[in-house]
Protein backbone atom coordinates (compact mmCIF):
# COMPACT_ATOMS: atom_id res chain seq x y z
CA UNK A 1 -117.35 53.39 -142.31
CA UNK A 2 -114.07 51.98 -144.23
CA UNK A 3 -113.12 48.39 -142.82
CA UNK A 4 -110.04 47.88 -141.13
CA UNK A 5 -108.06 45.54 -142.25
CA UNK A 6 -105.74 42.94 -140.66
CA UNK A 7 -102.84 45.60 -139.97
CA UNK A 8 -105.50 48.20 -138.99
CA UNK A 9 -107.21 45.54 -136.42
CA UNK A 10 -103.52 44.68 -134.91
CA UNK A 11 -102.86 48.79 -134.60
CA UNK A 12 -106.43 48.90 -132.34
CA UNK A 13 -105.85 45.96 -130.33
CA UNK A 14 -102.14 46.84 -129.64
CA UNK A 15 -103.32 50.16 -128.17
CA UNK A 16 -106.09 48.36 -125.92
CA UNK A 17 -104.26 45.10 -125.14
CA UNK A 18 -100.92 46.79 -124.63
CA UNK A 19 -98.94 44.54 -127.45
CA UNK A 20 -95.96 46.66 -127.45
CA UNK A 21 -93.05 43.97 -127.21
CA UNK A 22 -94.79 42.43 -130.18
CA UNK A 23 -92.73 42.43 -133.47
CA UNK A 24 -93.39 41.72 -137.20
CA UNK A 25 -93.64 38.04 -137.59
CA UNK A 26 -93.43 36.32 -140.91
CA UNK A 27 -95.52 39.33 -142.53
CA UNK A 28 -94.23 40.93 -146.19
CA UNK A 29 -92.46 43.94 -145.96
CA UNK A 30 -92.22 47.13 -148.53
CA UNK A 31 -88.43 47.80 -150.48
CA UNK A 32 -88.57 50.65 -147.56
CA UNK A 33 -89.63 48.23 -144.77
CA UNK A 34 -92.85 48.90 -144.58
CA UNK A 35 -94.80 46.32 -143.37
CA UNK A 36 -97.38 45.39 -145.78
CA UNK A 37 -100.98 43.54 -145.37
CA UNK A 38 -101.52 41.93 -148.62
CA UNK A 39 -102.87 39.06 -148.00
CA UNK A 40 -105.11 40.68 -145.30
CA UNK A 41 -103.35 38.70 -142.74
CA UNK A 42 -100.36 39.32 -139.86
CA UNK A 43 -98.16 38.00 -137.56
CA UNK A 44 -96.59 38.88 -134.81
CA UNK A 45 -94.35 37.79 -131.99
CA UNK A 46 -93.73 38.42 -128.34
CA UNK A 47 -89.69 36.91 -127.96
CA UNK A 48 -89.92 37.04 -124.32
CA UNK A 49 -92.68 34.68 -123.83
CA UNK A 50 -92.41 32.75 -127.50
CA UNK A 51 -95.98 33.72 -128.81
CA UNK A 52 -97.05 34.39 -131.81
CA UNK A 53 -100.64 36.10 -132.96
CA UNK A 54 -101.42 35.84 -136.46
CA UNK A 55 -104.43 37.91 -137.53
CA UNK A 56 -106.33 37.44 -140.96
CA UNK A 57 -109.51 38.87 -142.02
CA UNK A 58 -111.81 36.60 -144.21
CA UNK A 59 -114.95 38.24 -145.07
CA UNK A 60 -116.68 34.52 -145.68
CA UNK A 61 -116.26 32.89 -142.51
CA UNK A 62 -119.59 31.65 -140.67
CA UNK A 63 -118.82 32.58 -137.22
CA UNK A 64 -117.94 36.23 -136.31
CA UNK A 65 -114.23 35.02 -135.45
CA UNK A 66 -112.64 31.39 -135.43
CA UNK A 67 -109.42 30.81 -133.45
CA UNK A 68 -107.26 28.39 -132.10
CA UNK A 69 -104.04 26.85 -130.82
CA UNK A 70 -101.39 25.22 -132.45
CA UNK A 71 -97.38 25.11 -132.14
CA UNK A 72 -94.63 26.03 -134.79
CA UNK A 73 -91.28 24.75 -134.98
CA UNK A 74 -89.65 21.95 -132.98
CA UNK A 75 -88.18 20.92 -129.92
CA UNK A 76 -84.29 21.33 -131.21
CA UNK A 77 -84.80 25.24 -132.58
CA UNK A 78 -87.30 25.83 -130.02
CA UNK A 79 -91.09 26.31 -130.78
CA UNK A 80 -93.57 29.02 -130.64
CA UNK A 81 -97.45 28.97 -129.26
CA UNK A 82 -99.52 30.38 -132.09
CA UNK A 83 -102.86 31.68 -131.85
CA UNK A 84 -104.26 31.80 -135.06
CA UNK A 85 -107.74 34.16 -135.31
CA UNK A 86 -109.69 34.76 -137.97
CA UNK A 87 -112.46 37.69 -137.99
CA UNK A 88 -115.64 38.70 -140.06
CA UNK A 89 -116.71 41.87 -139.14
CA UNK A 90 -113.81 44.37 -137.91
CA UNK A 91 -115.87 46.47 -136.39
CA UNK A 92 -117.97 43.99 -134.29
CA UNK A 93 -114.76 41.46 -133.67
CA UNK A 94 -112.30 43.96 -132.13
CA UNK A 95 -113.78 43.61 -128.41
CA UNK A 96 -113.93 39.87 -128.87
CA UNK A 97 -110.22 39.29 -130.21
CA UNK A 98 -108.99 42.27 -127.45
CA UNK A 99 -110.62 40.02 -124.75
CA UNK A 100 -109.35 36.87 -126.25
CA UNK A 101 -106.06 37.62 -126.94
CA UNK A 102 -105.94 39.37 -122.88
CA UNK A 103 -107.25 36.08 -121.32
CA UNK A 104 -104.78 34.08 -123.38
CA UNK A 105 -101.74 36.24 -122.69
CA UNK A 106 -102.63 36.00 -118.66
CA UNK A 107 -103.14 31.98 -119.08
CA UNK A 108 -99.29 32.13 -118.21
């Protein structure tokens, strides 16, 4: 089975999650503006709620997928709430980054 990667995974969840306000979010993009993953990571933000997911695949992580919190920008220009994941295993992180990213999107 051919891994996904980072662009790939954010395809899959978008279809489960329902991510379709999300744009391209600090991410490289192609002379014809097509996004590109090369750096096997992306970003992307929600502008109605200030969120940003960034998504990066790193084959030698321990854990299946580490994740957390943090804030970018500041108070003047405004600031996002980033949730920063990184995955293993496509395959076997999809259901757990679908479920995290749902619970953190309903947290408000």
């Amino acid at each position: 089975m051919k891994a996904l990667n980072s662009l790939a995974m954010w395809e899959s969840i978008k279809k489960t999650v329902g991510t379709d306000s999300w744009e391209s979010y600090f991410n490289r993009h192609g002379a014809d503006g097509t996004l590109l993953d090369t750096d096997d990571n992306v970003s992307f933000i929600n502008p109605t709620n200030d969120k940003v997911i960034k998504l990066s695949y790193d084959p030698n992580k321990n854990d299946l997928i580490d994740y957390w919190l943090n804030s970018f920008g500041d108070e003047e220009s405004g600031s996002v709430e980033v949730l920063n994941i990184y995955y293993r295993h496509q395959h076997e992180s999809l259901p757990l980054i679908e479920h995290l990213i749902t619970d953190w999107l309903n947290e408000g």
